[in-house]
N, C-alpha and C. Protein backbone atom coordinates (compact mmCIF):
# COMPACT_ATOMS: atom_id res chain seq x y z
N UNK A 1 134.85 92.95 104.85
CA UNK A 1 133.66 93.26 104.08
C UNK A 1 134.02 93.44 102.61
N UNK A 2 132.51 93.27 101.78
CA UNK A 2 133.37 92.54 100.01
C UNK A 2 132.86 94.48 99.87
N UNK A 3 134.03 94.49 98.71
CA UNK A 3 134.26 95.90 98.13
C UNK A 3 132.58 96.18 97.80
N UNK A 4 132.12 95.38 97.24
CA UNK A 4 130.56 95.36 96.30
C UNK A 4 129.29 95.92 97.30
N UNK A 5 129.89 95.39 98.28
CA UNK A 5 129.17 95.15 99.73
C UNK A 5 129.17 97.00 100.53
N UNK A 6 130.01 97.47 100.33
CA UNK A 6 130.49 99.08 100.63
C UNK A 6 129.46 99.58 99.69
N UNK A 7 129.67 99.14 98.43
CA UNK A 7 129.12 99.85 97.43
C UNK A 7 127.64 99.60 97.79
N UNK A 8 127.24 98.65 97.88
CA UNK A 8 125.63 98.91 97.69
C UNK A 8 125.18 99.60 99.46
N UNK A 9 126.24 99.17 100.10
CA UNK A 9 125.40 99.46 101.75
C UNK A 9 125.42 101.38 101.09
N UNK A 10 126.82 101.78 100.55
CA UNK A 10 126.92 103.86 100.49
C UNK A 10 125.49 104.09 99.46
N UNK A 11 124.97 103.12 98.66
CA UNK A 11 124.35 103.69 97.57
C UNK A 11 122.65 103.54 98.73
N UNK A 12 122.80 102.79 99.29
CA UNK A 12 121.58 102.52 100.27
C UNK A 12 121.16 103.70 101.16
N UNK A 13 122.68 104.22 101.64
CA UNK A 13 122.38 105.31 102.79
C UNK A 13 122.40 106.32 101.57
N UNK A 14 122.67 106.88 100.88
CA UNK A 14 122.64 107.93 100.17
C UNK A 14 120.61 108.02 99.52
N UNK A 15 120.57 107.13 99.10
CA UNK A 15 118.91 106.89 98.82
C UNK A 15 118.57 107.50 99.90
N UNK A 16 118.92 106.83 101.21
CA UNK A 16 117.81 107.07 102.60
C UNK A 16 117.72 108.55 103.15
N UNK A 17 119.01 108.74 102.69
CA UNK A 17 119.42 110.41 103.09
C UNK A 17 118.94 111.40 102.16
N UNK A 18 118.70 111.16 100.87
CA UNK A 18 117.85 111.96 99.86
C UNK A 18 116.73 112.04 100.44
N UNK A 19 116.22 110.75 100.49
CA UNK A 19 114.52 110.21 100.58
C UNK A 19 114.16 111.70 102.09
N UNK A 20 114.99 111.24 103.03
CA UNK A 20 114.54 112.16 104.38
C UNK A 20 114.95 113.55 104.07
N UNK A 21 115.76 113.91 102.99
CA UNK A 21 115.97 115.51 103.05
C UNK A 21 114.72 115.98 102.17
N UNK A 22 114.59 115.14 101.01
CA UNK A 22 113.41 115.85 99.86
C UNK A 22 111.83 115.49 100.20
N UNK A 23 111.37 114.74 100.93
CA UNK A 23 110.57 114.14 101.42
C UNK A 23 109.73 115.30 102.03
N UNK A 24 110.69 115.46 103.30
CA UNK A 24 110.01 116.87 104.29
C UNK A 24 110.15 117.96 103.44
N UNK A 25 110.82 118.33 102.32
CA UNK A 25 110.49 119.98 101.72
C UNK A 25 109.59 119.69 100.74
N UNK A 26 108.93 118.99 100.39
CA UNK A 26 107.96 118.68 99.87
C UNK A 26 106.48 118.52 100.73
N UNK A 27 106.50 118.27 101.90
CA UNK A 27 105.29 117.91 102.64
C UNK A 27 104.95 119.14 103.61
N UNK A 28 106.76 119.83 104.14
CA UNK A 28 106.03 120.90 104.95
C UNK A 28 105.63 122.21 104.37
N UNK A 29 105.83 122.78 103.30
CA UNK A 29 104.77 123.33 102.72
C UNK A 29 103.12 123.26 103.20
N UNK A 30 103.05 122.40 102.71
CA UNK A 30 101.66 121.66 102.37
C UNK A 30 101.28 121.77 104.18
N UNK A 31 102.19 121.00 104.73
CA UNK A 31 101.66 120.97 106.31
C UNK A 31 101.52 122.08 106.80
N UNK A 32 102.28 122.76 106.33
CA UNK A 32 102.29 124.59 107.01
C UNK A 32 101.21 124.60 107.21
N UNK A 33 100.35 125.19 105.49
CA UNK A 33 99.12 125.84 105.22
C UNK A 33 98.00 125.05 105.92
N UNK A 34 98.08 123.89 106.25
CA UNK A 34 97.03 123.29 106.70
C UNK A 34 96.60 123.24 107.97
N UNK A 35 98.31 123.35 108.61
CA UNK A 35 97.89 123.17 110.61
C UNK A 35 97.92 124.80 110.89
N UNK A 36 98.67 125.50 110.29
CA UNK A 36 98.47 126.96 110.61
C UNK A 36 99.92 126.40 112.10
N UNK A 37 100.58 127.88 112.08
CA UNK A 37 101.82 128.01 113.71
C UNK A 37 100.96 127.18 114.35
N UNK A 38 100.25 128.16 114.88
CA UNK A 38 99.23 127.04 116.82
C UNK A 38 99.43 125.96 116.76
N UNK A 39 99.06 124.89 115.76
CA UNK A 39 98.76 123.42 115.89
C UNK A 39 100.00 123.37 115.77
N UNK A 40 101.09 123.57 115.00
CA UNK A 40 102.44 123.37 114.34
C UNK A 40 103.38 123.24 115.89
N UNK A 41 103.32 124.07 116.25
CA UNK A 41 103.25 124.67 117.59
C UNK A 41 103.20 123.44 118.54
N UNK A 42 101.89 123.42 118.97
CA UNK A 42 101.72 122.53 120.10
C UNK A 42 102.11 120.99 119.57
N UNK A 43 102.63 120.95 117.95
CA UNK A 43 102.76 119.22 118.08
C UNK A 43 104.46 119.11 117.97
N UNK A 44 104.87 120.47 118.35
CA UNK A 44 106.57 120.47 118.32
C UNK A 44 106.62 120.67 119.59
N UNK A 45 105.57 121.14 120.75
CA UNK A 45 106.30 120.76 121.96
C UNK A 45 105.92 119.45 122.25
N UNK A 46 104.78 119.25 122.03
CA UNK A 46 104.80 117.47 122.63
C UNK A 46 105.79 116.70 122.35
N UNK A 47 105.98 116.42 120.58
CA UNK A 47 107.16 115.88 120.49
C UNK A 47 108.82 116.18 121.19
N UNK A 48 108.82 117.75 121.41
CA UNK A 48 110.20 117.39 122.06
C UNK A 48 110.05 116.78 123.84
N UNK A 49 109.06 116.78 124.04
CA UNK A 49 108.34 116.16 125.34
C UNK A 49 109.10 114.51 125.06
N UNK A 50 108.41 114.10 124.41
CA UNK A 50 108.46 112.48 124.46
C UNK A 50 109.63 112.57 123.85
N UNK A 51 110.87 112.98 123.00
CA UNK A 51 111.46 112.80 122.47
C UNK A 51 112.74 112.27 124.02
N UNK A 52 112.58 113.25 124.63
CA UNK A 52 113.43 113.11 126.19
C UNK A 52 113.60 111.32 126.43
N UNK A 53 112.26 111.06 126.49
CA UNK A 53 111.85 109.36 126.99
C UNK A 53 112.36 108.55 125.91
N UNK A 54 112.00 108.97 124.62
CA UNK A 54 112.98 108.27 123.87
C UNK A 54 114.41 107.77 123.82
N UNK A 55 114.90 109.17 124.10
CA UNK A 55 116.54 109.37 124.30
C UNK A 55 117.20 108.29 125.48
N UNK A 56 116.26 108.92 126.28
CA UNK A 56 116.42 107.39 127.81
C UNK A 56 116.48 106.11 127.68
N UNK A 57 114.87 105.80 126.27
CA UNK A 57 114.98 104.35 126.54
C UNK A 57 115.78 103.78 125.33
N UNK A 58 116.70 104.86 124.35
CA UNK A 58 117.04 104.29 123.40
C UNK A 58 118.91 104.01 124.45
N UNK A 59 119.27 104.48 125.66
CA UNK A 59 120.35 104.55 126.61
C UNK A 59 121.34 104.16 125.90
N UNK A 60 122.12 104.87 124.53
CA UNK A 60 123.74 103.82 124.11
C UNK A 60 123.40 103.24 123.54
N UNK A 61 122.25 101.92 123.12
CA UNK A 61 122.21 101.00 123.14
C UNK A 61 122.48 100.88 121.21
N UNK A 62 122.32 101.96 120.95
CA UNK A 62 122.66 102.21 119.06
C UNK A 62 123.83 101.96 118.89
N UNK A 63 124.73 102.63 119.65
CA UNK A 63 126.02 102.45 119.28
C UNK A 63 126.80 101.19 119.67
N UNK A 64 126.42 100.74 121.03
CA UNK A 64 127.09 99.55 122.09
C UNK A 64 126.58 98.22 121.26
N UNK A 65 125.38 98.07 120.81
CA UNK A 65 124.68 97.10 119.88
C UNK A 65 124.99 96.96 118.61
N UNK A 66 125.47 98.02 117.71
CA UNK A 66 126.64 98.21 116.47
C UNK A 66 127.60 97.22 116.86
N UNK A 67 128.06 97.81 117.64
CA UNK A 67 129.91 97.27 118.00
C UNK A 67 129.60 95.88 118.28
N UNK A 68 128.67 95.45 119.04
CA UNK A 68 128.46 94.06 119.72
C UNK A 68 128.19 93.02 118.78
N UNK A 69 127.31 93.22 117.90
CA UNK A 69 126.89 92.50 116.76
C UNK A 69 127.50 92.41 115.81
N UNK A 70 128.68 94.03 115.12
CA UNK A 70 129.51 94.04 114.34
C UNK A 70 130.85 92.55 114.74
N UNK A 71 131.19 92.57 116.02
CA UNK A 71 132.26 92.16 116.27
C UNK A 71 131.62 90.13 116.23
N UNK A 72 130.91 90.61 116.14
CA UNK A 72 129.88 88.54 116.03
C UNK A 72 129.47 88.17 114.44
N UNK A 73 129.93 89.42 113.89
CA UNK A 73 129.46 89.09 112.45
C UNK A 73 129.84 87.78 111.55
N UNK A 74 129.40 86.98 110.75
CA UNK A 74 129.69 85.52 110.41
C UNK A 74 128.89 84.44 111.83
N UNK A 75 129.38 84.32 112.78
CA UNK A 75 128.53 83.65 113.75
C UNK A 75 127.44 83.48 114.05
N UNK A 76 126.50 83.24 113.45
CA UNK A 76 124.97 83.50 113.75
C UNK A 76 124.26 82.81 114.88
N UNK A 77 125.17 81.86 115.88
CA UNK A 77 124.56 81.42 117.27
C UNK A 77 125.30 82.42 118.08
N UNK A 78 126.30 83.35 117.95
CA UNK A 78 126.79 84.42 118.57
C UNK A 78 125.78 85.38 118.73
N UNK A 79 125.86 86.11 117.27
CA UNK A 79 124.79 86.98 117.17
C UNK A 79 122.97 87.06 117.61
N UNK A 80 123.12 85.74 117.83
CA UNK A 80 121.45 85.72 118.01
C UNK A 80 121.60 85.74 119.61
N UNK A 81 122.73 84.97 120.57
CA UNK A 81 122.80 85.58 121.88
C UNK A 81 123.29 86.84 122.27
N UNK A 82 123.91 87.30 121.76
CA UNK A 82 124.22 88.89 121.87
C UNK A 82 122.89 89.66 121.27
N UNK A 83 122.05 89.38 119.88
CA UNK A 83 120.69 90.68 120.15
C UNK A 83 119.97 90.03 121.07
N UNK A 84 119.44 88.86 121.57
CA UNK A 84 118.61 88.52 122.62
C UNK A 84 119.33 89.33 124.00
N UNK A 85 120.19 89.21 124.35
CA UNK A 85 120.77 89.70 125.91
C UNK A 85 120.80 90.86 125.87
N UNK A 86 121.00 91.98 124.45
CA UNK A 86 120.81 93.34 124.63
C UNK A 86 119.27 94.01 124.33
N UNK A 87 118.62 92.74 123.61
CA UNK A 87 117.08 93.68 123.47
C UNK A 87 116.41 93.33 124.62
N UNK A 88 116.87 92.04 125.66
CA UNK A 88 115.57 92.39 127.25
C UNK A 88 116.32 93.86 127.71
N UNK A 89 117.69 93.96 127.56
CA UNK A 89 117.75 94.98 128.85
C UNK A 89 117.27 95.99 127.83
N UNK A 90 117.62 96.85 126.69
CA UNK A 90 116.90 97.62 126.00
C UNK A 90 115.40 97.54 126.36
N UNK A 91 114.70 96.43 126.40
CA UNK A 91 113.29 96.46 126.57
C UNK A 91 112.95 96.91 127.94
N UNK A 92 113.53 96.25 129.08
CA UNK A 92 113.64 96.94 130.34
C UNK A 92 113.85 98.80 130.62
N UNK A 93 114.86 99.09 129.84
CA UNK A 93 114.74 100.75 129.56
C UNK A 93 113.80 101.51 129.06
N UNK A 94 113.27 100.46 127.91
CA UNK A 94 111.91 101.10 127.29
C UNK A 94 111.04 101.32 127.70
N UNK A 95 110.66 99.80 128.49
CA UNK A 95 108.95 100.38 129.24
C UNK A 95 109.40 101.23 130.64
N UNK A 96 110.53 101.52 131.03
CA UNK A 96 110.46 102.04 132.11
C UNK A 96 110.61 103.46 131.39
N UNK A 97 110.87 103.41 130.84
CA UNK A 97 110.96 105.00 130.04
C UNK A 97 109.28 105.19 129.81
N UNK A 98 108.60 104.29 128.90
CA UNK A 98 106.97 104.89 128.74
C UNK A 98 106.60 104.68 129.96
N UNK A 99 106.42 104.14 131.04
CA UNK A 99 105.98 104.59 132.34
C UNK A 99 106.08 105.77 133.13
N UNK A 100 107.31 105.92 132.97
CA UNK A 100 107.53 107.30 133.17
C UNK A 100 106.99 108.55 132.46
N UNK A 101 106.76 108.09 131.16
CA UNK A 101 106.37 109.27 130.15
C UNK A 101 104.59 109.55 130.47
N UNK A 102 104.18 107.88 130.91
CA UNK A 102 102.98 108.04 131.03
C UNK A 102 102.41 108.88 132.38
N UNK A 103 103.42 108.50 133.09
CA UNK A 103 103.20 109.56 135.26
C UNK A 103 103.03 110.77 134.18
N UNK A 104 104.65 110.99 133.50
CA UNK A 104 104.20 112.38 133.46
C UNK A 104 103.34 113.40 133.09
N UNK A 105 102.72 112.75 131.82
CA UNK A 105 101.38 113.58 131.00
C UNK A 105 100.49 113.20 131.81
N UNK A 106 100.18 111.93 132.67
CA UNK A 106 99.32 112.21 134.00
C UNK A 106 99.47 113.33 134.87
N UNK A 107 100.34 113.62 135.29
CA UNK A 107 100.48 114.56 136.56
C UNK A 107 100.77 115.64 135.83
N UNK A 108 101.63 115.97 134.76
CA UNK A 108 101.77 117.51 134.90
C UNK A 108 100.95 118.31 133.58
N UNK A 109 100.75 116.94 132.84
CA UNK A 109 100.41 117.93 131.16
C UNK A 109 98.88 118.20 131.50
N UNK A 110 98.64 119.39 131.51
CA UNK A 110 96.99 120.37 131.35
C UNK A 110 96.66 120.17 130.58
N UNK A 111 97.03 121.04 129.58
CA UNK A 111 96.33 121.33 127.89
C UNK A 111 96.77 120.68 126.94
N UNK A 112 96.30 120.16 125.82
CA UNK A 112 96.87 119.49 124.93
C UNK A 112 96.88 118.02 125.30
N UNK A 113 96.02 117.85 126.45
CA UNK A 113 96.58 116.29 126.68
C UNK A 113 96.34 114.94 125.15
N UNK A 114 95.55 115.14 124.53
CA UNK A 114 95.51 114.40 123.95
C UNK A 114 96.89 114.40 122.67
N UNK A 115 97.14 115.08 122.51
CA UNK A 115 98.36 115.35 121.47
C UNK A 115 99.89 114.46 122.48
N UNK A 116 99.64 114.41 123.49
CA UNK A 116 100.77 114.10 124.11
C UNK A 116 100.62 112.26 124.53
N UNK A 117 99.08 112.29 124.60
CA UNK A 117 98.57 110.38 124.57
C UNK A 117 99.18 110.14 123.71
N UNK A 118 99.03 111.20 122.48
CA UNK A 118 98.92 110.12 120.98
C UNK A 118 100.84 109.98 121.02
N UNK A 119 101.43 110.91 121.29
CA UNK A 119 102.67 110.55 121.58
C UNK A 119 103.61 109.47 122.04
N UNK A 120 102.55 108.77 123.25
CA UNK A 120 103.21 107.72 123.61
C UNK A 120 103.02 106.19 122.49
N UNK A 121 102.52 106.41 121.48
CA UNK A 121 102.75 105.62 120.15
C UNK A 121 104.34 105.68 119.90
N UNK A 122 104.42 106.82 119.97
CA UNK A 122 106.30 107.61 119.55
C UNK A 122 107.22 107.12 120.84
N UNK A 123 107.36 107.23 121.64
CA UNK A 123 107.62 106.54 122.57
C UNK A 123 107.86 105.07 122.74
N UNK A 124 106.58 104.41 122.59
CA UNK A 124 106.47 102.79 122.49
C UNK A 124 107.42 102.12 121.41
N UNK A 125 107.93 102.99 120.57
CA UNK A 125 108.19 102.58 119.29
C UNK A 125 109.49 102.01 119.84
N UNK A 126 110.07 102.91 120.65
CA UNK A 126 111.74 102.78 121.02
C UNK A 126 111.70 101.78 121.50
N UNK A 127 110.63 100.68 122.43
CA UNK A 127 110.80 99.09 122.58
C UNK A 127 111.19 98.31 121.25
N UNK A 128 110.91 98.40 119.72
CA UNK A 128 110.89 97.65 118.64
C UNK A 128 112.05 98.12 117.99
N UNK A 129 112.53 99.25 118.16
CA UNK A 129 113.88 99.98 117.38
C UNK A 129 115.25 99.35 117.66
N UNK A 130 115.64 98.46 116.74
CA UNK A 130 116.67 97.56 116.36
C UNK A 130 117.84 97.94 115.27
N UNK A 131 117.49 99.05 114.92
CA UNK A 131 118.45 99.38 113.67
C UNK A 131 119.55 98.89 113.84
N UNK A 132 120.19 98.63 115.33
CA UNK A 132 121.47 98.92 115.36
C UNK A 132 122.12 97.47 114.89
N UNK A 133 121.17 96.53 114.98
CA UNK A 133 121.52 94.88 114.28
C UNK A 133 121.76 95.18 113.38
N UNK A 134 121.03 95.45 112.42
CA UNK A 134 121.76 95.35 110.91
C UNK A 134 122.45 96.68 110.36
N UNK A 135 122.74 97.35 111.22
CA UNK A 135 123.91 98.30 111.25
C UNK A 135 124.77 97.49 110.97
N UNK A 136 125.19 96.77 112.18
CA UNK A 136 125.81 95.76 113.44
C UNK A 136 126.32 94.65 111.81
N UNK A 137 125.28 94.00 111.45
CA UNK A 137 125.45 93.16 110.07
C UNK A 137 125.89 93.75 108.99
N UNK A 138 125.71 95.07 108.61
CA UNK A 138 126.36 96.23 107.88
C UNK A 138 125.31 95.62 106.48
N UNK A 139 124.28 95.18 107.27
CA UNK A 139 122.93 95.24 106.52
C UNK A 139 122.14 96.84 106.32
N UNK A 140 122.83 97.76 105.28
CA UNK A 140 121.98 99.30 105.49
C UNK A 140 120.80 98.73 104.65
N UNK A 141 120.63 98.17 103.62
CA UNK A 141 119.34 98.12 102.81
C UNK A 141 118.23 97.67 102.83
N UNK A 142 118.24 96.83 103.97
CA UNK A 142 116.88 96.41 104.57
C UNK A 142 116.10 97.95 105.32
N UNK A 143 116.84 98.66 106.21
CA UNK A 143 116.47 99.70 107.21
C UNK A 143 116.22 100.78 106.15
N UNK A 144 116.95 101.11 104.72
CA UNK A 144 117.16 101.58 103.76
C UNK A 144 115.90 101.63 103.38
N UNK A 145 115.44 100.64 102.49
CA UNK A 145 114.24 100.86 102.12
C UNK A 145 112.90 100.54 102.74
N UNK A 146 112.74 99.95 103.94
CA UNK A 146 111.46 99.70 104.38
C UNK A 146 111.34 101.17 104.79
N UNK A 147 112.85 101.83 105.25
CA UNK A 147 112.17 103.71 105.80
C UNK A 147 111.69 104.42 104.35
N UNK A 148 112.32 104.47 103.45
CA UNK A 148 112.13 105.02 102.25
C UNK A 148 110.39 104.68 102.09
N UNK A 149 110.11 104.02 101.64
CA UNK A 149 108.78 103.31 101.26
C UNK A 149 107.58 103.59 102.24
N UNK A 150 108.05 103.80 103.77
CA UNK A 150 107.11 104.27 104.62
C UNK A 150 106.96 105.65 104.68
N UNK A 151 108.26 106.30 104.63
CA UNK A 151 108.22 107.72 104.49
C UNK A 151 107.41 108.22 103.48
N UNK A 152 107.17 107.33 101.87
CA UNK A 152 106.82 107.77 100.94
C UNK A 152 105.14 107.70 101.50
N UNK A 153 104.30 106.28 101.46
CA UNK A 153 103.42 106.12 102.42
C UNK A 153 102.92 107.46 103.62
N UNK A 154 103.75 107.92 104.59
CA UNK A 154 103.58 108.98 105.02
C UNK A 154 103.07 110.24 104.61
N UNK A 155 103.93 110.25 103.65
CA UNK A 155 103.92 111.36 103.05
C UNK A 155 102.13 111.87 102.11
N UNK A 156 101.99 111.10 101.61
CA UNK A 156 100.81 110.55 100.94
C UNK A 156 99.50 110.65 101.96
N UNK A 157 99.60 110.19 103.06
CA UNK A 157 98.91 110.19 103.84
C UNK A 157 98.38 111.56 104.33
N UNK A 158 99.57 112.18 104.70
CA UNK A 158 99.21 114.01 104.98
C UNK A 158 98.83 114.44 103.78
N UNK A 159 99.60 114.42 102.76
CA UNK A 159 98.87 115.06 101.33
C UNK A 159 96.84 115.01 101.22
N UNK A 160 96.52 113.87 101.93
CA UNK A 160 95.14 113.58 101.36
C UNK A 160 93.99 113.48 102.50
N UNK A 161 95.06 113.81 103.91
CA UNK A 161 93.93 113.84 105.33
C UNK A 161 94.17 115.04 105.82
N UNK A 162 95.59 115.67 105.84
CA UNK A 162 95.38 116.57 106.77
C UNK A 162 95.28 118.31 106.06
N UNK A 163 93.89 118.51 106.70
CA UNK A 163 93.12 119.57 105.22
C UNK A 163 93.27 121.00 106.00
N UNK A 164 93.16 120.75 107.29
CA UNK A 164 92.48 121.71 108.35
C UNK A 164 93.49 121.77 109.74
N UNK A 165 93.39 123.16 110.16
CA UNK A 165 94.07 123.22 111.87
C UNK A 165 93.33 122.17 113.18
N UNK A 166 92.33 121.44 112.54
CA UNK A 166 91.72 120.82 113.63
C UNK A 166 91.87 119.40 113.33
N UNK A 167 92.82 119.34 112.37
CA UNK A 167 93.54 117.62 111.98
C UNK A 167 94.82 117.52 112.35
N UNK A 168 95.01 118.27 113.54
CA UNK A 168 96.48 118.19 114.09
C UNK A 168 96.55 116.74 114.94
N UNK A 169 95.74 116.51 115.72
CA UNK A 169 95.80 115.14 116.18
C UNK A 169 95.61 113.95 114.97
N UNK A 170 95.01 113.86 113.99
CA UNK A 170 95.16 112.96 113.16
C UNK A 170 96.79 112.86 112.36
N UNK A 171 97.34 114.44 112.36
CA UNK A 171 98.74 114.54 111.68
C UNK A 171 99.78 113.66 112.46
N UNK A 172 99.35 114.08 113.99
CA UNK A 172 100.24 113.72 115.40
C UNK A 172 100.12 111.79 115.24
N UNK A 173 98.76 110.90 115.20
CA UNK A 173 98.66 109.92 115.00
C UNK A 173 99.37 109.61 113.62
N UNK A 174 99.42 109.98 112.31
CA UNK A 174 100.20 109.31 111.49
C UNK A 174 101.29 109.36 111.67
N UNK A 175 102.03 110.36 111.93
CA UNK A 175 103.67 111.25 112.44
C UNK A 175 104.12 109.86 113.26
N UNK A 176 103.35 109.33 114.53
CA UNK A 176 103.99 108.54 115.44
C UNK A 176 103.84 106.53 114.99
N UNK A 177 102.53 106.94 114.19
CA UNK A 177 102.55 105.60 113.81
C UNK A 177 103.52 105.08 112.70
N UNK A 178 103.67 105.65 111.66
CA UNK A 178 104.84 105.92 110.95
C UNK A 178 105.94 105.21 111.26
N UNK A 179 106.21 105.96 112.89
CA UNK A 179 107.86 105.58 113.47
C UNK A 179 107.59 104.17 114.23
N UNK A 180 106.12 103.58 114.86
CA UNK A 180 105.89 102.26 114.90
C UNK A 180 106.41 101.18 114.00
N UNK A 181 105.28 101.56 112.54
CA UNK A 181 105.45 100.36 111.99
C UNK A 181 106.65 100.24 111.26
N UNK A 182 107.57 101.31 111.51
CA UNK A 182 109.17 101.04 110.67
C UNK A 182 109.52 100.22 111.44
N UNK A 183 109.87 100.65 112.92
CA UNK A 183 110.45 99.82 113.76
C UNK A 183 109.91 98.10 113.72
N UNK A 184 108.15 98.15 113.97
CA UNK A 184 107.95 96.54 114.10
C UNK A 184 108.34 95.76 112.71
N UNK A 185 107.87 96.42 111.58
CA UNK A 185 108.22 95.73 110.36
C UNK A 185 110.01 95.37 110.39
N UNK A 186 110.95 96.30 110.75
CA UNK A 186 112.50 95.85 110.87
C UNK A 186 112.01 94.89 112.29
N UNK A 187 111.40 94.79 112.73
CA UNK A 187 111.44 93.73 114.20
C UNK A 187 111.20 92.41 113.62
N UNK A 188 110.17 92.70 112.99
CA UNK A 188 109.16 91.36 112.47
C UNK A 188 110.47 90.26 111.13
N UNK A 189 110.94 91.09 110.70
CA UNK A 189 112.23 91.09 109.64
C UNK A 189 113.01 90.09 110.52
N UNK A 190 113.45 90.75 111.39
CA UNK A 190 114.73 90.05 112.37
C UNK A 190 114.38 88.78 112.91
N UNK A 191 112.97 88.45 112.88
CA UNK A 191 112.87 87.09 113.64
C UNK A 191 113.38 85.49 113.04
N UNK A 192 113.23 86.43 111.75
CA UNK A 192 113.76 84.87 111.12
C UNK A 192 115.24 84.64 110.98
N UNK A 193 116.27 85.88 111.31
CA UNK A 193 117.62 85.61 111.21
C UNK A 193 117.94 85.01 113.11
N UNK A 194 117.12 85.74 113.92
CA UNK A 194 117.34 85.32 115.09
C UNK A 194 116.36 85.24 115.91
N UNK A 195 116.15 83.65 115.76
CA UNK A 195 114.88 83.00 116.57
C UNK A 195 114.88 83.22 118.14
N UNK A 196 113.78 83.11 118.83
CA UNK A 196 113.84 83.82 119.92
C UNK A 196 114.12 82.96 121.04
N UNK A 197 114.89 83.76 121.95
CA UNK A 197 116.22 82.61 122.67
C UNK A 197 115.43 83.19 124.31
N UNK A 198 115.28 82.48 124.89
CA UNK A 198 115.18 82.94 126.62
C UNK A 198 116.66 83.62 127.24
């Protein structure tokens, strides 16, 4: 890898790592006063709810998909059969993970159910979550700034909707859509380096 190439991937993650530390002390303020604990509350247990299903359907596949793609780097008929053969089985983990997520807020979640629907947006996402390719390519500045730019977007969004404790489900819908369209936009990105192979 070219020296220049270090340099811009460290100056990329350092942006991304500002962007996510100053970002949230700037917004939760603001979110505090608006959802009040209760709502704050019930949208930190849902999320660590779905976060479980996440963890499942994201299985290794960050790190094992780094290494796999790192080690194919320059080859681009390599690389495009190595992310095709690891995103069906990734995809196979995924929806069996939101199926599961979905039994469960069927059968066991009472209260709050709707905070925990809107969840499986957050969930679904982990089918489109690819970072680990252009990890893998030691591409940080694509993942770099499409998160930066959405986060900012985000951010903006709560500033100007969420006013009240009874806009916790609208907070919960931007919060998860957010982590959608990062993922499909890096998905939608990837198609043109690797066309889609059976």
């Amino acid at each position: 890898m070219k020296e220049n190439s270090v340099k811009k991937n460290f100056i990329y993650q350092v942006i991304y790592n500002i962007a996510t530390l100053v970002i949230p002390l700037i917004v939760t303020p603001f979110i505090s006063r608006a959802l009040l604990e209760n709502e704050i509350g019930k949208f930190t247990f849902s999320r660590s709810i779905a976060s479980y299903f996440v963890v499942f359907a994201m299985m290794g596949i960050v790190k094992y998909g780094q290494r796999a793609i790192s080690i194919n780097n320059g080859n681009d008929e390599d690389n495009r059969k190595t992310f095709w053969s690891l995103f069906y089985t990734h995809l196979c983990f995924s929806l069996v993970s939101l199926v599961a997520y979905v039994l469960t807020v069927t059968i066991f979640i009472g209260t709050d159910q709707i905070l925990f629907w809107v969840e499986t947006i957050y969930v679904a996402s982990a089918i489109f979550d690819i970072t680990w390719f252009f990890y893998g390519k030691e591409n940080f500045g694509r993942v770099a700034i499409c998160s930066v730019v959405i986060k900012l977007i985000e951010a903006l969004l709560y500033i100007y909707l969420v006013k009240t404790p009874s806009d916790v489900i609208l907070y919960s819908i931007i919060n998860c859509s957010v982590y959608l369209i990062t993922q499909i936009v890096l998905f939608c990105s990837i198609l043109k380096e690797c066309k889609f192979r059976r």
